[in-house]
Each structure stands twice: as structure tokens, then as C-alpha cells.
Protein backbone atom coordinates (compact mmCIF):
# COMPACT_ATOMS: atom_id res chain seq x y z
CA UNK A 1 168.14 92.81 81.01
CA UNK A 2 165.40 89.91 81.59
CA UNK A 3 162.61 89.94 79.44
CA UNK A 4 159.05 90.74 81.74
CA UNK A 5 157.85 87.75 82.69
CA UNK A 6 153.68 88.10 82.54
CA UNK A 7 151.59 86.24 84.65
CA UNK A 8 148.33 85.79 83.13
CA UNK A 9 145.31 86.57 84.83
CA UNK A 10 142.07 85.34 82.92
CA UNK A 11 142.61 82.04 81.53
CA UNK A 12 140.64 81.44 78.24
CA UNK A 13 137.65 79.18 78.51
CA UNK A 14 137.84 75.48 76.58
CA UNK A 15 135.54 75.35 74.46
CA UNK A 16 133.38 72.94 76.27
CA UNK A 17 133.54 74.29 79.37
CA UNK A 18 130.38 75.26 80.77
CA UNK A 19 128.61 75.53 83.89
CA UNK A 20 126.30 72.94 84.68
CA UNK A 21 122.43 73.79 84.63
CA UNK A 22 121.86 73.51 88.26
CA UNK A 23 124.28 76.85 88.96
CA UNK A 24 121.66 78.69 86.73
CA UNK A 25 119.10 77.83 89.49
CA UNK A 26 121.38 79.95 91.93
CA UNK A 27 122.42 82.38 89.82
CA UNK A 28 119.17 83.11 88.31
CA UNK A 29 117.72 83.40 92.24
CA UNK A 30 120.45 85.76 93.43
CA UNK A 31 119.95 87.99 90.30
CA UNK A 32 116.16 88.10 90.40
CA UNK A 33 116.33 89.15 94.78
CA UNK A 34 119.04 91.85 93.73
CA UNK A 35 116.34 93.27 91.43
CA UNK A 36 113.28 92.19 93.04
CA UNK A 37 114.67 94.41 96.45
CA UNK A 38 115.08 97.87 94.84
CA UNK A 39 111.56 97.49 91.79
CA UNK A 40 109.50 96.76 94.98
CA UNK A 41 110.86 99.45 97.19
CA UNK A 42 110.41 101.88 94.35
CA UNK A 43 106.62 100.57 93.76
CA UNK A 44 106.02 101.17 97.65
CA UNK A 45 107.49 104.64 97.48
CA UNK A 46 104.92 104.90 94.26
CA UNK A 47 101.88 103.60 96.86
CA UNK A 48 102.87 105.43 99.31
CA UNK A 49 102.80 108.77 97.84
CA UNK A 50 99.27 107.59 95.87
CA UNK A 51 98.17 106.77 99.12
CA UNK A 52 98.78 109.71 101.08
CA UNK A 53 96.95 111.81 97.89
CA UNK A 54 94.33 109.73 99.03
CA UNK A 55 94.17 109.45 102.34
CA UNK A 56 95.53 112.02 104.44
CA UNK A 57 96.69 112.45 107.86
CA UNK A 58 98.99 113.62 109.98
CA UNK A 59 98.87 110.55 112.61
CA UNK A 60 97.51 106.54 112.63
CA UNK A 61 93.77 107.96 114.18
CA UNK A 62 93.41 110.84 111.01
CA UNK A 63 94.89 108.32 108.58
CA UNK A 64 92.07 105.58 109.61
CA UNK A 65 89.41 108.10 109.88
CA UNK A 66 90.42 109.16 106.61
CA UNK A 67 90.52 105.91 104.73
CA UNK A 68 87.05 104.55 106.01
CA UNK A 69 85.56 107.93 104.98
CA UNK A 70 86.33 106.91 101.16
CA UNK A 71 84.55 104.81 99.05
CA UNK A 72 84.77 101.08 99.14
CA UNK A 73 85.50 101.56 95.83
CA UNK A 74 88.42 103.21 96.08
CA UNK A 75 89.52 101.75 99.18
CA UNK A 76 89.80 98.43 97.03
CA UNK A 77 91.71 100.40 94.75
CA UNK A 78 94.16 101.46 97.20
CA UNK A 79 94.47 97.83 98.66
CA UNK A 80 95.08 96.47 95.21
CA UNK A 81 97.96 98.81 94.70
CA UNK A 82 99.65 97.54 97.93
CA UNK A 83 99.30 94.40 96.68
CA UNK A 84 100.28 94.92 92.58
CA UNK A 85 103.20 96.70 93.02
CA UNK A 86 105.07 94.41 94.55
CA UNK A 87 103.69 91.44 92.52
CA UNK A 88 104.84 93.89 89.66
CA UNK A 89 108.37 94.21 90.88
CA UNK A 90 108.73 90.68 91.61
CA UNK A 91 107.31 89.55 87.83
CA UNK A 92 110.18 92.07 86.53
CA UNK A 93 112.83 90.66 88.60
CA UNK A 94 112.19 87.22 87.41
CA UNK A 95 111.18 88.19 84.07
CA UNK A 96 115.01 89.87 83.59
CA UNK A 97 116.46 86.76 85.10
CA UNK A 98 115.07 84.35 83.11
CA UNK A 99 115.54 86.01 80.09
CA UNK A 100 119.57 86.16 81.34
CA UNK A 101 119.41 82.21 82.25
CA UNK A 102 117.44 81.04 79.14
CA UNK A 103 119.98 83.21 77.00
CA UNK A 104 123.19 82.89 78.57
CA UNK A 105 122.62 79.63 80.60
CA UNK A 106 124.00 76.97 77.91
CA UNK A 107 122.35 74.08 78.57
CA UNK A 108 120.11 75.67 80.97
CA UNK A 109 117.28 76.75 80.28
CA UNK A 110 112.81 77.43 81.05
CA UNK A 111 113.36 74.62 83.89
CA UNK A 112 115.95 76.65 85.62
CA UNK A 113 114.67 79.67 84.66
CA UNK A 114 111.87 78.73 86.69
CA UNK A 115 113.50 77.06 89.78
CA UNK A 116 115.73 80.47 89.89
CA UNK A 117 112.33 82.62 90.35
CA UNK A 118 110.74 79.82 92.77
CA UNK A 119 114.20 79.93 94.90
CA UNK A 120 114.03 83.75 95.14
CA UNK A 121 110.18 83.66 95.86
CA UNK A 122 110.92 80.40 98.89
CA UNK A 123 113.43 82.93 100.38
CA UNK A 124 111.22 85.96 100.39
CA UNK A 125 108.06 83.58 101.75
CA UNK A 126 110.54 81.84 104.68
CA UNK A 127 111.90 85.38 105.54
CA UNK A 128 108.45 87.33 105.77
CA UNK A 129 107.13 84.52 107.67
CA UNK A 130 107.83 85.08 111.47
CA UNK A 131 106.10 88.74 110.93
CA UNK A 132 103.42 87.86 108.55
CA UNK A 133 102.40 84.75 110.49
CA UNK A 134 101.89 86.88 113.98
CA UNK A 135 99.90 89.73 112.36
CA UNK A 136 98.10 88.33 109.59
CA UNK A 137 97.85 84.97 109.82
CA UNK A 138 98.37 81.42 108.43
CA UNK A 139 95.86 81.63 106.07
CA UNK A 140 96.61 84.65 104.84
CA UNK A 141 100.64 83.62 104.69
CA UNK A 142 99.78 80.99 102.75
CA UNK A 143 97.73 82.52 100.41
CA UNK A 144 100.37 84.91 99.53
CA UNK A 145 102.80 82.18 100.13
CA UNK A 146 100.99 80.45 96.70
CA UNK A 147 101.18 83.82 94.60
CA UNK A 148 104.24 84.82 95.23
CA UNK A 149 105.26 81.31 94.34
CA UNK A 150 103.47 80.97 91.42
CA UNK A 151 104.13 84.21 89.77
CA UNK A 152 107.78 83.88 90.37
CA UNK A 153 108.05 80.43 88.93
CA UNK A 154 105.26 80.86 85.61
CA UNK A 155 107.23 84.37 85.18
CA UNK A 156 110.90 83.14 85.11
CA UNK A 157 109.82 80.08 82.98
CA UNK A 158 107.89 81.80 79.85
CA UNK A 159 111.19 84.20 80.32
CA UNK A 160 113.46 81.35 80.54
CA UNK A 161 111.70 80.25 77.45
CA UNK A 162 111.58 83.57 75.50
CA UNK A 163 115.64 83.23 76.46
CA UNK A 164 116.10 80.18 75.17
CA UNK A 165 114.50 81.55 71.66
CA UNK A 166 116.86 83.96 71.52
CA UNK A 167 120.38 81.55 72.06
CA UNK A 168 119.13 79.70 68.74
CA UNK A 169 118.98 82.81 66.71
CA UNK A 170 122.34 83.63 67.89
């Protein structure tokens, strides 16, 4: 009887083998939409239910009437939390995935830590622009454009950072 032949299905890695730095970009940009998606629809659930505590209302009319009967205090409160959960989510999201690129990234590091967040941020700003642009507009895309921008990229690249601090201890 012939011995089993076995085909081998993983090859090991050479030892100086790596990926080159600007795959990080990419993968740290897919990884830090596939969180980004699910931390901000949790946060809106989380607004949504503050909100309604709030502001009730059965219908658009009771809802409005409701909300310009508070406070303006309070209705900048309730404004801000639209506006900090997501910005919340997204600073996770990129946090996480610069952390993973600045540890795991070899020669990768803050830089594409960075570009990874600013890549996931340039899809989310080009995607939300057709609706954002009709009822809000430019200036206000733009504006949010910016902060999205620049939280995603300062947030992956003090991550990327803190990730390359911990390759060197090993």
C-alpha cells in the first residue's frame, strides 16, 4: 500500500517576508469601516432611545412641538449627542485599527495608521455626500467633511503610534 501523499496547505512564511506598508493603509481602512458601521449604529440606537425620553411623540408634528417646548439648554444637549456618538464610534474604530497596524504592521506604522483612518473617513464623507449635500448643505458637508477627517486621521495615528510602542517591547 502507497504511503498518503499530503498536500500542504499553509506554506510557512520566510522569514523576511512581509507585507509592504502601503497594504496597512487598506487593511487598516477596511478594519476601522467594519467597526466604525456597527459602534455608530449602536450609539444611534443609544440617542435614539435618550431622545425619545426626552422628547416624546407619537408623530413628526408632536415630536417638533415637543422638542421646541424644552430648553435650549437641553435641546443643545440632545443635538450634541447626535453628533458625539458617532464621532465616538468612529474614534473607536480607528483607535482599534491603529493599534492593530502600528502592532502587527511590520514596517508600518503611525503614517499608515493614519492614512487607514483618513481612507475609511474619505469613503464615509464621498458616500454621505449626495444626501447630505441636498438637505444640509455644502457648508455644512464640509464642515463635517473636516471632522470626520481629522478625527479619523489624529485618532488612528496616536493609535498607530501607541502600536508601534508595543512591537518594540515585544
Amino acid at each position: 500500500m502507497a504511503a498518503k501523499r499530503r498536500l500542504p496547505v499553509l506554506q510557512p512564511k520566510e522569514a523576511g517576508e512581509e507585507r509592504p506598508p502601503w497594504q496597512w493603509i487598506g487593511i487598516g481602512g477596511l478594519l476601522t469601516i467594519a467597526l466604525w458601521l456597527p459602534l455608530s449604529m449602536l450609539a444611534g440606537v443609544v440617542a435614539a432611545r435618550i431622545f425619545a425620553r426626552y422628547v416624546p411623540g407619537n408623530d413628526e408634528a408632536s415630536t417638533l412641538a415637543a422638542y421646541e417646548a424644552l430648553p435650549p439648554g437641553k435641546r443643545m444637549l440632545l443635538g450634541a449627542l447626535m453628533v458625539v456618538g458617532p464621532l465616538v464610534a468612529l474614534s473607536v474604530a480607528a483607535l482599534t485599527s491603529g493599534l492593530v497596524v502600528g502592532r502587527f504592521g511590520g514596517r508600518a506604522g503611525k503614517r499608515e495608521a493614519a492614512l487607514g483612518g483618513l481612507l475609511a473617513a474619505t469613503l464615509a464623507v464621498v458616500a454621505s455626500a449626495p444626501n447630505m449635500l441636498v438637505e444640509a448643505g455644502a457648508l455644512d458637508w464640509l464642515l463635517t467633511s473636516a471632522v470626520v477627517l481629522g478625527v479619523a486621521a489624529l485618532t488612528g495615528y496616536l493609535s498607530g503610534a501607541g502600536g508601534e510602542k508595543l512591537r518594540r517591547r515585544g
